[in-house]
Protein backbone atom coordinates (compact mmCIF):
# COMPACT_ATOMS: atom_id res chain seq x y z
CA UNK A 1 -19.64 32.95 -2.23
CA UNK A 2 -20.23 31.06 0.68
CA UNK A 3 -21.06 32.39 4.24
CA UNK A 4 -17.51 31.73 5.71
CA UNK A 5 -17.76 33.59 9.14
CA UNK A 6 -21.32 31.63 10.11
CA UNK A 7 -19.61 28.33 10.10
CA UNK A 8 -18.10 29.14 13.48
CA UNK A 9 -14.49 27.66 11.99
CA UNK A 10 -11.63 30.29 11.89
CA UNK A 11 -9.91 28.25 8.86
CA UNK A 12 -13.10 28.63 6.91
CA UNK A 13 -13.16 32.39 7.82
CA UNK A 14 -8.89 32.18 7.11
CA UNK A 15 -9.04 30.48 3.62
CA UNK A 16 -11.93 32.48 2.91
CA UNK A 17 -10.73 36.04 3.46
CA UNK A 18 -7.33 35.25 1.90
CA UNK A 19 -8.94 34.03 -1.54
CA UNK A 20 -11.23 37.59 -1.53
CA UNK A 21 -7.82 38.97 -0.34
CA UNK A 22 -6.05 37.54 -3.23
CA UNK A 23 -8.85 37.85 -5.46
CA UNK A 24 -8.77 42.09 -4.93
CA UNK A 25 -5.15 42.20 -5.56
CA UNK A 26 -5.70 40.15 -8.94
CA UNK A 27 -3.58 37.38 -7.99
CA UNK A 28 -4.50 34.77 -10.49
CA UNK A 29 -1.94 31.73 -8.93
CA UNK A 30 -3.09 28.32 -8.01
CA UNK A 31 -4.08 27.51 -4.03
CA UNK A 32 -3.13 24.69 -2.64
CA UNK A 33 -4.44 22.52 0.15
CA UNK A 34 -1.81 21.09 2.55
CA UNK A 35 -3.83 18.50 3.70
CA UNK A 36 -4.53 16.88 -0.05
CA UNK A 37 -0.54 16.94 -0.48
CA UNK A 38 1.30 13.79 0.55
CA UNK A 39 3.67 14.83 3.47
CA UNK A 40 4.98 12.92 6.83
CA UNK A 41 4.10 13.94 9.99
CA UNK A 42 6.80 16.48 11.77
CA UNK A 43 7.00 19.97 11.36
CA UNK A 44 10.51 20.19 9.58
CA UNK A 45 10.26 17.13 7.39
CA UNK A 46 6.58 18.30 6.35
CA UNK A 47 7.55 21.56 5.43
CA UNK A 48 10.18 19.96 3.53
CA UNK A 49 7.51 17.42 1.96
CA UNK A 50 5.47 20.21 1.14
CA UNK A 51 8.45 22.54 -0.17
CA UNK A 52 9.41 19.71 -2.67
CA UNK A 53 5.97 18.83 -3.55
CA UNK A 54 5.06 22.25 -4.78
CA UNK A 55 8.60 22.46 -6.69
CA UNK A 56 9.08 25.64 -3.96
CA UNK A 57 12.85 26.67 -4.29
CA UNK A 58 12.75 29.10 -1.41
């Protein structure tokens, strides 16, 4: 596992304790990158890029 918190970047450190996080609680789900998902720019019609990528319902 890579050194996360001596990278000096707080979404390193993020995406890194939330997969250990995840990984603890046996979560076995897929993670997803936002930024490899097509989406516009704009909060709402992002999220809602992002919702209907992902088939999210709610």
């Amino acid at each position: 596992m890579p050194d996360a918190f001596s990278t000096g970047r707080t979404a390193a450190v993020a995406q890194m304790s939330t997969r250990v996080l995840l990984d603890l609680l046996g979560w076995r789900g897929q993670i997803l990158t936002s930024s490899r998902l097509a989406a516009r720019p704009g909060r709402s019609v992002r999220l809602a890029d992002l919702a209907a990528t992902t088939g999210a319902r709610t």
